[in-house]
C-alpha atoms as a PDB file:
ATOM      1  CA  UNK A   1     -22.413   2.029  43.733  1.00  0.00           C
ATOM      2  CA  UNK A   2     -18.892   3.125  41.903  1.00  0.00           C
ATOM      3  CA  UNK A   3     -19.521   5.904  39.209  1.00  0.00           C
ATOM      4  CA  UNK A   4     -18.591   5.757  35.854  1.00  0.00           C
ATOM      5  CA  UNK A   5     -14.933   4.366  35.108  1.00  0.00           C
ATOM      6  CA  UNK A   6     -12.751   7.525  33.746  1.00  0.00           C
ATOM      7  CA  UNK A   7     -11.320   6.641  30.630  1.00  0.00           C
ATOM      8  CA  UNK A   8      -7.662   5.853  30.655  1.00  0.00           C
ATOM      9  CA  UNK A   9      -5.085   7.667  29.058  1.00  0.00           C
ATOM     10  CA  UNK A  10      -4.806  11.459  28.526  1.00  0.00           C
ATOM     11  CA  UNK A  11      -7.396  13.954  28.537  1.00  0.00           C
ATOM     12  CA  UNK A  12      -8.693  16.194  25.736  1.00  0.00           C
ATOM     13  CA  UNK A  13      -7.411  19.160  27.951  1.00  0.00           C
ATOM     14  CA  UNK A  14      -4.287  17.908  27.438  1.00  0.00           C
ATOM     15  CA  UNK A  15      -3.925  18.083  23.734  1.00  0.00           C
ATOM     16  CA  UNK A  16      -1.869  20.855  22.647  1.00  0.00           C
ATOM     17  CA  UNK A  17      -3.711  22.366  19.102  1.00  0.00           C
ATOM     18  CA  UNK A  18      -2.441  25.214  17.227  1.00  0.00           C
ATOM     19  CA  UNK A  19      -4.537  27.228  14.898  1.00  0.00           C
ATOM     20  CA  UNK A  20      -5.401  29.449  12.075  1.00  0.00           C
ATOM     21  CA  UNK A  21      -8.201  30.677  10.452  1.00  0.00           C
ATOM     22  CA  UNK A  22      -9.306  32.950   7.574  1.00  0.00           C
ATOM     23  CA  UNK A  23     -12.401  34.080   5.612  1.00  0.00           C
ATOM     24  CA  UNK A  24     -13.801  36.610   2.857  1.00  0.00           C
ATOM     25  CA  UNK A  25     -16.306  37.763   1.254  1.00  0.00           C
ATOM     26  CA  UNK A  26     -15.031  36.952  -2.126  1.00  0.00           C
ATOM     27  CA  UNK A  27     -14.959  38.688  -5.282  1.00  0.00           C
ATOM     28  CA  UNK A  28     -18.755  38.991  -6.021  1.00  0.00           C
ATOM     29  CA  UNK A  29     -20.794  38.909  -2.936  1.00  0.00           C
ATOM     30  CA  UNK A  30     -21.675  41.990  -1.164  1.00  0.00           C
ATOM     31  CA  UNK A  31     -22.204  40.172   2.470  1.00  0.00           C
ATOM     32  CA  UNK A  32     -20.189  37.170   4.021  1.00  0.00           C
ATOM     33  CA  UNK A  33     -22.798  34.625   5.173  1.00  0.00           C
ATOM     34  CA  UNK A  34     -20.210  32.483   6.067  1.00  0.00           C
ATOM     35  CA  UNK A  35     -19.015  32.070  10.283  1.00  0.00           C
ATOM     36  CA  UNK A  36     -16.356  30.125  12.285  1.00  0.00           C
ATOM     37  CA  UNK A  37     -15.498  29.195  15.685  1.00  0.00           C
ATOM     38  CA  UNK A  38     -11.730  28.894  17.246  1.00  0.00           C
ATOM     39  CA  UNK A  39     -11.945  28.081  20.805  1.00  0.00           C
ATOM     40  CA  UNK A  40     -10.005  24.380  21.378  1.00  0.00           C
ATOM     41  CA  UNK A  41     -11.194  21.867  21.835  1.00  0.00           C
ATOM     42  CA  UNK A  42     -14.520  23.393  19.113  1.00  0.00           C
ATOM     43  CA  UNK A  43     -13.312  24.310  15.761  1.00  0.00           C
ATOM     44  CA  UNK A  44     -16.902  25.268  13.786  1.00  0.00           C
ATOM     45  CA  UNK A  45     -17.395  26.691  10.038  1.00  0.00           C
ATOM     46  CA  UNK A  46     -21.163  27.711   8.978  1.00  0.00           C
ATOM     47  CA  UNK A  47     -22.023  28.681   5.451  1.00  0.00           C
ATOM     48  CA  UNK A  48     -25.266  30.470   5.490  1.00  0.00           C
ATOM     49  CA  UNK A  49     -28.208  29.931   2.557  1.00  0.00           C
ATOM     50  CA  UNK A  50     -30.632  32.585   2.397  1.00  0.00           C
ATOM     51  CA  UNK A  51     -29.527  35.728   0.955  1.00  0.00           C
ATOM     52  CA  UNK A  52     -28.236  38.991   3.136  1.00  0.00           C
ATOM     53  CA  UNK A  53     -31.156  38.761   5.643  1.00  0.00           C
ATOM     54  CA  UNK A  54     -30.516  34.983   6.278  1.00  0.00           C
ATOM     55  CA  UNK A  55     -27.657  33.106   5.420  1.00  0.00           C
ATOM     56  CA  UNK A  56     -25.533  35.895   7.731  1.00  0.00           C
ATOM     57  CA  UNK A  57     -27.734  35.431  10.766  1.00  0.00           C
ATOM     58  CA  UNK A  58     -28.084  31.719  10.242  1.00  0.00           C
ATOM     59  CA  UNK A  59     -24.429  30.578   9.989  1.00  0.00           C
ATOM     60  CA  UNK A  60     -23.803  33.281  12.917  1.00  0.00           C
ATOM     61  CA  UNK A  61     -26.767  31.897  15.297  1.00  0.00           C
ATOM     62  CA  UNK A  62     -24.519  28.381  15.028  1.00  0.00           C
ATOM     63  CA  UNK A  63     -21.310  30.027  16.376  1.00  0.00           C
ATOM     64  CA  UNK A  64     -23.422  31.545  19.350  1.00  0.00           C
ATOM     65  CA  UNK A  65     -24.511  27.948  20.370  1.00  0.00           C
ATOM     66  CA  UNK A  66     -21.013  26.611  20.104  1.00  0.00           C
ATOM     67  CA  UNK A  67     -19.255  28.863  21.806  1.00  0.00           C
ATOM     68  CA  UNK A  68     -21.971  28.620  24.773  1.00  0.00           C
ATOM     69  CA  UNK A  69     -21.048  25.010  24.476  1.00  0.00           C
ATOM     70  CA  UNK A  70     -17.435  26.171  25.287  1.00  0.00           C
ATOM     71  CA  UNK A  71     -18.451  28.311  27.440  1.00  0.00           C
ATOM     72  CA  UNK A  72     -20.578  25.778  29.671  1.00  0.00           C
ATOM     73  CA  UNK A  73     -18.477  22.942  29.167  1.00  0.00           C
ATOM     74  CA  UNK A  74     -19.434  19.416  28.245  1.00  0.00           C
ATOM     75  CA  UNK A  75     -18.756  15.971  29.004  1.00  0.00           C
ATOM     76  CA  UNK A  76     -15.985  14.987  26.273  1.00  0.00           C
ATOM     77  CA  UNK A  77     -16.815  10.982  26.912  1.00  0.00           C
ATOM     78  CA  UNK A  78     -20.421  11.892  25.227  1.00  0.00           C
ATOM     79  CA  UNK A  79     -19.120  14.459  22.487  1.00  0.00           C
ATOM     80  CA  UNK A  80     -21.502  13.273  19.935  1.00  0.00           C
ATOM     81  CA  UNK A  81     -24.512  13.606  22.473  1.00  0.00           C
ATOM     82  CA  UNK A  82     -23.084  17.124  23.374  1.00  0.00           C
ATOM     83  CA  UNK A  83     -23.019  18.003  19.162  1.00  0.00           C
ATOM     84  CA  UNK A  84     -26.359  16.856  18.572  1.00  0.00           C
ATOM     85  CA  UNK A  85     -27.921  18.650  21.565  1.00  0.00           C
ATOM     86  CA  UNK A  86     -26.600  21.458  19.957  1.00  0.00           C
ATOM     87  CA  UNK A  87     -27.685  21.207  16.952  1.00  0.00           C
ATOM     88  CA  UNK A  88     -30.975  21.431  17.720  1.00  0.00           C
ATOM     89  CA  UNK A  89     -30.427  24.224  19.902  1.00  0.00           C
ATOM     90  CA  UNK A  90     -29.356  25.760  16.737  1.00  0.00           C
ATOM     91  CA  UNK A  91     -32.908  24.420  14.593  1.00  0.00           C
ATOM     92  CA  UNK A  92     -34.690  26.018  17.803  1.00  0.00           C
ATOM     93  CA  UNK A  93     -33.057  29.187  17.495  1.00  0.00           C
ATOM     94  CA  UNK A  94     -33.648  29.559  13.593  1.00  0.00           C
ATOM     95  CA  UNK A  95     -36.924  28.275  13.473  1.00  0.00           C
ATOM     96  CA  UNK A  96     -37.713  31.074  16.595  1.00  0.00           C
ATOM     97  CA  UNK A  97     -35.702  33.692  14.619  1.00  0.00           C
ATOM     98  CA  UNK A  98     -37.867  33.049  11.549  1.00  0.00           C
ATOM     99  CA  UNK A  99     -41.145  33.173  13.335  1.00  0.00           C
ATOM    100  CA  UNK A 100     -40.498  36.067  14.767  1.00  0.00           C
ATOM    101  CA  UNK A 101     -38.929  38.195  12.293  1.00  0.00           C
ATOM    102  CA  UNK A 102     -39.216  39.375   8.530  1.00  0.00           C
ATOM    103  CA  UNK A 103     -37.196  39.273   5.390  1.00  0.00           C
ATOM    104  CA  UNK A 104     -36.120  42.078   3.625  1.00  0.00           C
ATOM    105  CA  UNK A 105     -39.248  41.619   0.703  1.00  0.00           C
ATOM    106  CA  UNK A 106     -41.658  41.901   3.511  1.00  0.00           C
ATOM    107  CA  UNK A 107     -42.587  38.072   3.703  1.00  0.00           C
ATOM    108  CA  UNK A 108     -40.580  35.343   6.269  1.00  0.00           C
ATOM    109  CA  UNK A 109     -37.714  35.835   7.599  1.00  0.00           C
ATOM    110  CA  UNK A 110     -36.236  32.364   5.749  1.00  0.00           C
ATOM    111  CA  UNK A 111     -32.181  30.883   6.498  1.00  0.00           C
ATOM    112  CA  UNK A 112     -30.265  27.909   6.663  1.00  0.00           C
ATOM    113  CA  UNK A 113     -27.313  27.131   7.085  1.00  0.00           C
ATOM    114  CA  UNK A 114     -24.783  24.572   7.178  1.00  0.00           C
ATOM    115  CA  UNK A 115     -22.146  23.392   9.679  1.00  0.00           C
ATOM    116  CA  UNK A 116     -18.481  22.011   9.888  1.00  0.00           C
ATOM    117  CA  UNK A 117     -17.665  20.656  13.707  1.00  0.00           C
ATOM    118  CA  UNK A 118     -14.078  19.233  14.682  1.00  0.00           C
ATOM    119  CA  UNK A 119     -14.345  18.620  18.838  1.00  0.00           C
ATOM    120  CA  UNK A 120     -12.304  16.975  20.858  1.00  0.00           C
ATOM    121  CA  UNK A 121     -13.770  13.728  23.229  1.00  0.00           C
ATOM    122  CA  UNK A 122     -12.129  11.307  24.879  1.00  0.00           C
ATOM    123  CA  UNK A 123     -11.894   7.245  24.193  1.00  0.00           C
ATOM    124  CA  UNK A 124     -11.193   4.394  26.725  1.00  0.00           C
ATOM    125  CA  UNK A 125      -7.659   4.941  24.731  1.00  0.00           C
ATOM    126  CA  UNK A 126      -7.553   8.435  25.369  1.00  0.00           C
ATOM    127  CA  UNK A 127      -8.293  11.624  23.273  1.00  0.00           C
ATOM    128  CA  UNK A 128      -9.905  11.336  19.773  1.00  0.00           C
ATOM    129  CA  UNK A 129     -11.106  13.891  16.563  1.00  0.00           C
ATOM    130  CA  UNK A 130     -14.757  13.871  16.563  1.00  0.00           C
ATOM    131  CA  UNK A 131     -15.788  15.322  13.044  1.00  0.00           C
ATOM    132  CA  UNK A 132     -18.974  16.203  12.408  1.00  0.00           C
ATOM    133  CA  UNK A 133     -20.956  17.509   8.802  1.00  0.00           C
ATOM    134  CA  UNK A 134     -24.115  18.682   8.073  1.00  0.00           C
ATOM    135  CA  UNK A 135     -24.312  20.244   4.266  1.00  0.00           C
ATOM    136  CA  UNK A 136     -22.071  20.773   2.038  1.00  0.00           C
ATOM    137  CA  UNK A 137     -18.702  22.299   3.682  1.00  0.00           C
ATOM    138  CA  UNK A 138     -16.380  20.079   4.282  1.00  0.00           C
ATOM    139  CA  UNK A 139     -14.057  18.278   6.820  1.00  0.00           C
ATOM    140  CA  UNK A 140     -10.524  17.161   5.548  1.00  0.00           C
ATOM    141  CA  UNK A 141      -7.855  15.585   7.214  1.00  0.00           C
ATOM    142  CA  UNK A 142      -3.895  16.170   6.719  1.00  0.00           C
ATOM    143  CA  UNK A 143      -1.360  13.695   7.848  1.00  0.00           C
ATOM    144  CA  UNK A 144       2.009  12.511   6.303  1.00  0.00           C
ATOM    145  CA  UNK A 145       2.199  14.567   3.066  1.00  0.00           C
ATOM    146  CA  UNK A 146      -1.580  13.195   2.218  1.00  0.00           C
ATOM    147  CA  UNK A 147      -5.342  14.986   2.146  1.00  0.00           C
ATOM    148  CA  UNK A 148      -8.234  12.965   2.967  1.00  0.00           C
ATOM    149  CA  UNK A 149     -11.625  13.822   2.774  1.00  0.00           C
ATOM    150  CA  UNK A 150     -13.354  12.928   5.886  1.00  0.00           C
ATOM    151  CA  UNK A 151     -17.092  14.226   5.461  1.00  0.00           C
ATOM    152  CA  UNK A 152     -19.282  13.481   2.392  1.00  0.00           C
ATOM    153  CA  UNK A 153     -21.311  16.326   0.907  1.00  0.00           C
ATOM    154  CA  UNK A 154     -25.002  16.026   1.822  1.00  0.00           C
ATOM    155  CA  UNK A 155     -25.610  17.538  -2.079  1.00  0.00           C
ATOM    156  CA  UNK A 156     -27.755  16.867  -5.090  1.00  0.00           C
ATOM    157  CA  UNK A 157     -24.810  16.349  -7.066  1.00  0.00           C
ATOM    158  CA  UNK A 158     -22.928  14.173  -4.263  1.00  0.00           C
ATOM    159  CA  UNK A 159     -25.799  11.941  -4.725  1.00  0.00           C
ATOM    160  CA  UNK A 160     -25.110  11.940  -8.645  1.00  0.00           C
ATOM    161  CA  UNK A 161     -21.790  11.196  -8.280  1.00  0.00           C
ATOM    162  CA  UNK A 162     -22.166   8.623  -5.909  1.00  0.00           C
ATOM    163  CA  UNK A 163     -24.940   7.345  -8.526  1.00  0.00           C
ATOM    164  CA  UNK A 164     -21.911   7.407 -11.523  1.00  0.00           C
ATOM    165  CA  UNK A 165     -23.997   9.761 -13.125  1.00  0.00           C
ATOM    166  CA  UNK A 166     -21.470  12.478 -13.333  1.00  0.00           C
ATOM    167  CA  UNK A 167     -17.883  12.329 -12.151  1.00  0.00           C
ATOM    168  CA  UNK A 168     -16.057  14.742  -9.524  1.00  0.00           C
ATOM    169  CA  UNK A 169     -14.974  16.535 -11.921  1.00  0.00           C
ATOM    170  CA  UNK A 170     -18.527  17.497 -13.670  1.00  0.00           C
ATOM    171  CA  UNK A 171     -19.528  18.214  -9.875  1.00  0.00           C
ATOM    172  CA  UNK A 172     -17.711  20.884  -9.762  1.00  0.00           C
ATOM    173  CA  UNK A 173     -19.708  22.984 -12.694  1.00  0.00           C
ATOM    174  CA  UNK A 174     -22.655  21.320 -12.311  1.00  0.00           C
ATOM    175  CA  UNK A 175     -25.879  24.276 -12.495  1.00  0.00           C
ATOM    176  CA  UNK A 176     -26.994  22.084  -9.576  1.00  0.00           C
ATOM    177  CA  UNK A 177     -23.704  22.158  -6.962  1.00  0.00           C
ATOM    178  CA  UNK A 178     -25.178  24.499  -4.418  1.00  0.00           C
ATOM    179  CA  UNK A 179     -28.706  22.448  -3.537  1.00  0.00           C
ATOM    180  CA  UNK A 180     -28.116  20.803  -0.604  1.00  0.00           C
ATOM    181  CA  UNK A 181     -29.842  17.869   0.471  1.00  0.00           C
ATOM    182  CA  UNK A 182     -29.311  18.683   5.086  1.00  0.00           C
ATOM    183  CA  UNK A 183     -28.786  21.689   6.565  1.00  0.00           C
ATOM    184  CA  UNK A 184     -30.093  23.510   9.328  1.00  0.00           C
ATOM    185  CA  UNK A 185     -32.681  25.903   9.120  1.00  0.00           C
ATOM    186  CA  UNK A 186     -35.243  23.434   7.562  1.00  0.00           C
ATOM    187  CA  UNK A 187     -38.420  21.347   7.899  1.00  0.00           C
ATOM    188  CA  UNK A 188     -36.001  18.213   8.941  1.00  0.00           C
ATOM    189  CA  UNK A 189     -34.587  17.404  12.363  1.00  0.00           C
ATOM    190  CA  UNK A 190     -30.757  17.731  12.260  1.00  0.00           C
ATOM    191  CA  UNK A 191     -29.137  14.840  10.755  1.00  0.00           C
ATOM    192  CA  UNK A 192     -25.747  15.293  10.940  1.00  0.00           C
ATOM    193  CA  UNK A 193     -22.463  12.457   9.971  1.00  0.00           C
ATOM    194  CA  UNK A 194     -19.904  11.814  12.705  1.00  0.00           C
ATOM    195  CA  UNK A 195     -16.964  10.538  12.321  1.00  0.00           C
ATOM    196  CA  UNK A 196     -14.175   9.819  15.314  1.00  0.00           C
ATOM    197  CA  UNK A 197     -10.802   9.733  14.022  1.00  0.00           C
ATOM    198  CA  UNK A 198      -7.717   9.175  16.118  1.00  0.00           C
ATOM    199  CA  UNK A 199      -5.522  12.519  16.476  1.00  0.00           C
ATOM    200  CA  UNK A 200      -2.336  10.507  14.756  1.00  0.00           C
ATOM    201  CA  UNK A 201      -4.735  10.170  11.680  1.00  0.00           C
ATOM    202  CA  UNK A 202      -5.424  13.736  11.482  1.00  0.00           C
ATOM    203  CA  UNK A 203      -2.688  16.048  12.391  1.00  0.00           C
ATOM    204  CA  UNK A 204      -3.829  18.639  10.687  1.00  0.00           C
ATOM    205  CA  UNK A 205      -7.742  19.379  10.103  1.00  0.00           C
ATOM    206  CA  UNK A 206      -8.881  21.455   7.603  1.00  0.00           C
ATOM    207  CA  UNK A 207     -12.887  22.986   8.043  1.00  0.00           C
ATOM    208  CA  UNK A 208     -13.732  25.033   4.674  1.00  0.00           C
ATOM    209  CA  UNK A 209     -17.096  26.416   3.225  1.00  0.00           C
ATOM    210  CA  UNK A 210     -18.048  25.246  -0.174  1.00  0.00           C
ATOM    211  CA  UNK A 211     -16.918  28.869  -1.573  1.00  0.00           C
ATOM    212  CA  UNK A 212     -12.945  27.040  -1.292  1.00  0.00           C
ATOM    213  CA  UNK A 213     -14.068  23.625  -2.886  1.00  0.00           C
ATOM    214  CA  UNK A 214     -16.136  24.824  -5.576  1.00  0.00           C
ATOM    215  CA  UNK A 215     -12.981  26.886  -7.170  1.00  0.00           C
ATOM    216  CA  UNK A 216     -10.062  23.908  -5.206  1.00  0.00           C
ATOM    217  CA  UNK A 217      -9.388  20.046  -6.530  1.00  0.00           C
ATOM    218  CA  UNK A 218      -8.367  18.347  -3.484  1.00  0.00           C
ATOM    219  CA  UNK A 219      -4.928  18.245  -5.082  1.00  0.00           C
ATOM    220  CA  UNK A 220      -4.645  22.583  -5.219  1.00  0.00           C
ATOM    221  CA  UNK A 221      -5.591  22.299  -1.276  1.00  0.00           C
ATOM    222  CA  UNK A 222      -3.124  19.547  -0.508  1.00  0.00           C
ATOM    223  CA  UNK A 223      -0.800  21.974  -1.609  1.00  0.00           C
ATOM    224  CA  UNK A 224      -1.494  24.336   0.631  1.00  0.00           C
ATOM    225  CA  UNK A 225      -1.541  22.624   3.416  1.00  0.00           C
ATOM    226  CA  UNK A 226       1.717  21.205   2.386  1.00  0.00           C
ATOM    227  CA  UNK A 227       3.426  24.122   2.023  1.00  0.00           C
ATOM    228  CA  UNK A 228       2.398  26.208   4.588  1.00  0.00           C
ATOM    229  CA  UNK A 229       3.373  24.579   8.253  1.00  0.00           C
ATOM    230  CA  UNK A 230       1.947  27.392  10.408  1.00  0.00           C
ATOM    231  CA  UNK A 231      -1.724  26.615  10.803  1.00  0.00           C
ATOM    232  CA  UNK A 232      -2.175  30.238  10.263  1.00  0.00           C
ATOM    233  CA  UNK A 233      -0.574  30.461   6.885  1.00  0.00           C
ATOM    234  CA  UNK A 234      -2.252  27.354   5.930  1.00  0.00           C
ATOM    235  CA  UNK A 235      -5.568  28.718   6.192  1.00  0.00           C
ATOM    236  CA  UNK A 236      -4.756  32.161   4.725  1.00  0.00           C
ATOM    237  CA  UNK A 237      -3.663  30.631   1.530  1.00  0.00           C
ATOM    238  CA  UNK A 238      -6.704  28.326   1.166  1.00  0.00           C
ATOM    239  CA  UNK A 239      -8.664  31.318   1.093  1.00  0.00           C
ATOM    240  CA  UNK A 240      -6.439  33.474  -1.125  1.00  0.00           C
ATOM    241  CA  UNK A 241      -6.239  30.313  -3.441  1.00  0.00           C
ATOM    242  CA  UNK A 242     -10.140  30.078  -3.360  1.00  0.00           C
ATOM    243  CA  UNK A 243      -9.922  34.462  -4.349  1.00  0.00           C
ATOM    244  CA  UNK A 244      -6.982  33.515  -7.364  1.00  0.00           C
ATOM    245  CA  UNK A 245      -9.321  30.844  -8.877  1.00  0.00           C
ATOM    246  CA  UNK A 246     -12.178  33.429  -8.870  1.00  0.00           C
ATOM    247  CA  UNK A 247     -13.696  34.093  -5.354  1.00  0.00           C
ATOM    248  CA  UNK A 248     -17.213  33.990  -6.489  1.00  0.00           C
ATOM    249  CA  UNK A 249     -18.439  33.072  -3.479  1.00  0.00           C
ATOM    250  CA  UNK A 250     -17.309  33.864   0.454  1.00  0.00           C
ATOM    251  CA  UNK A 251     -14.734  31.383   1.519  1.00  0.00           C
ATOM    252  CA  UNK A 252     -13.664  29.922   4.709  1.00  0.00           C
ATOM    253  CA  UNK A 253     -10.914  28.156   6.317  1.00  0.00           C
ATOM    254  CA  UNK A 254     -10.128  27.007   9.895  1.00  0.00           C
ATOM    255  CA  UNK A 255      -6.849  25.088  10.192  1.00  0.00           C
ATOM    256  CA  UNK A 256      -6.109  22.908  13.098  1.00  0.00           C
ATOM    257  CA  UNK A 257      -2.496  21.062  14.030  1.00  0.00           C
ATOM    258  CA  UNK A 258      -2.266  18.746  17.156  1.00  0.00           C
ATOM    259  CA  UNK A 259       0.915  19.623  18.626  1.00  0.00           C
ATOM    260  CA  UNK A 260       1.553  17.099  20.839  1.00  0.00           C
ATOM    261  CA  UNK A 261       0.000  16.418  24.514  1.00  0.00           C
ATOM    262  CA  UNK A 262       0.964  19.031  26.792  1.00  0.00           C
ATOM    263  CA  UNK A 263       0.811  18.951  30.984  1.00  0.00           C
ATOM    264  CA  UNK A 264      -2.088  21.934  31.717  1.00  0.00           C
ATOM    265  CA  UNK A 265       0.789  23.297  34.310  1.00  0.00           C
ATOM    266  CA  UNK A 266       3.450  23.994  32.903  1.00  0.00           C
ATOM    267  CA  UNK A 267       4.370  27.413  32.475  1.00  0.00           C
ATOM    268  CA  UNK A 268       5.543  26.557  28.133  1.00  0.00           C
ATOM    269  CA  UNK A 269       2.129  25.146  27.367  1.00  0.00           C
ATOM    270  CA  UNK A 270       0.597  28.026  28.930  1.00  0.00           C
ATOM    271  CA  UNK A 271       2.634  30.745  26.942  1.00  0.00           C
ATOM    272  CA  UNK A 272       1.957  28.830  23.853  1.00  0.00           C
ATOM    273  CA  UNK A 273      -1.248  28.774  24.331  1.00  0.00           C
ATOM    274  CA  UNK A 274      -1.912  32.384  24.809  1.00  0.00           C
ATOM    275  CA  UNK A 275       0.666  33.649  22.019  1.00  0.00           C
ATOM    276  CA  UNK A 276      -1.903  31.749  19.555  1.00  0.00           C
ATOM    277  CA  UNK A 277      -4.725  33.591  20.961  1.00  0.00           C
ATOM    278  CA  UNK A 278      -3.081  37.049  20.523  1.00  0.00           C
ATOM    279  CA  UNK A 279      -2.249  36.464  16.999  1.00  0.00           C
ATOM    280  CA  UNK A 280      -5.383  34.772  16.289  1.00  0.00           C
ATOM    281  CA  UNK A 281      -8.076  35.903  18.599  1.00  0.00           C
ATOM    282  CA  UNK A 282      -9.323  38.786  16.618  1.00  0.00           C
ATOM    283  CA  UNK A 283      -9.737  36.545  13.821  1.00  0.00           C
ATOM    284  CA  UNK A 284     -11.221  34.008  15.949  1.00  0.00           C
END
């Protein structure tokens, strides 16, 4: 019997990404319970709930699994099995952590958190975004001039705007704009969205906790990305945006270009790829 048919086309190790990232603490919290992941082809952004005992450890237990899934490898023609399988590595993990440890008042250890995935997997047509949300950070997409938002916010008050009971705009002050409605850490299985989006529809991704969309209109990020075109600059002014239009909470950005497709020899693609992680790695 034949094994599978490989898929035609180019492979995800093949796509040549550039990238930036940046977070803080922000102007009024004392701990950053936010995490993120650069390691191409897994781009991840957590935003912990839960307080300085939890939402830290939460958001941080995500980036451990997805860099093990780096690490180990997995089969980029069943990306969405290989997300999901970690994802409830991630529910194991938390739901271990919390029986097994205490919160700083003495009673449960109790965090959630929630998570931001761009991966790479590969179509019968060759290499494709798959974007994944769980929460309420959020995926966006850059490509000719134009934001898109890819992910929907798994929120109390996405569910009211959805509804027409308050507009986008009412969201964003609404008392009620940090209850989310899936996350990880809870009593629910992981539920995430996924989304596969072909790499010319998304030359640039943007990941971002909810501490840059809470204080950015999709318009103030568009400009960002619009006038910053090294992926690292891009990200760094998200955040500093996010800090100029109050920084009340931590904020996060991970920005993502795809370059072009690149031949794994060759001696440029190589260089390239190791000047971004010397200027990035630490941040990384």
């Amino acid at each position: 019997m034949n094994g599978p048919e490989e898929p035609r086309g180019r492979r995800v190790d093949q796509v040549e990404l550039h990238y930036g990232v940046a977070t803080d603490v922000g102007l009024v919290r004392e701990v950053n319970e936010d995490s993120l992941l650069a390691d191409p082809p897994v781009f991840v952004v957590a935003d912990g709930m839960g307080g300085h005992d939890g939402g830290d450890i939460a958001s941080r237990i995500v980036v451990e699994e997805f860099a093990r899934l780096v690490a180990v490898g997995y089969d980029a023609r069943r990306g969405s099995q290989a997300v999901l399988a970690t994802l409830r590595d991630c529910q194991r993990r938390l739901s271990e952590y919390g029986a097994t440890h205490r919160g700083s008042d003495g009673g449960r250890w109790q965090g959630g958190t929630t998570a931001v995935i761009a991966i790479l997997v590969e179509e019968d047509d060759g290499p494709q975004w798959l974007l994944v949300n769980l929460g309420d950070s959020r995926i966006y997409r850059f490509t000719g001039g134009r934001l898109h938002r890819v992910s929907t916010d798994h929120s109390v008050v996405q569910e009211l705007v959805d509804s027409g009971r308050i507009t986008e705009e009412q969201a964003m002050v609404h008392p009620e704009r940090h209850i989310v409605t899936r996350a990880l850490g809870g009593p629910d299985p992981p539920d995430p969205d996924f989304f596969v989006v072909p790499l010319t529809d998304a030359e640039r991704v943007l990941l971002c906790s909810d501490g840059v969309t809470d204080l950015l209109r999709d318009a103030e990020i568009a400009e960002v990305l619009r006038t910053n075109a090294h992926p690292s600059d891009a990200a760094e002014g998200v955040v500093a945006s996010a800090l100029a239009a109050g920084g009340i909470d931590n904020a996060t950005a991970v920005v993502v270009d795809v370059v072009g497709l690149a031949d794994e020899r060759t001696a440029d693609s190589r260089r390239q790829r190791e000047s971004q992680h010397e200027k990035l790695g630490a941040l990384s």
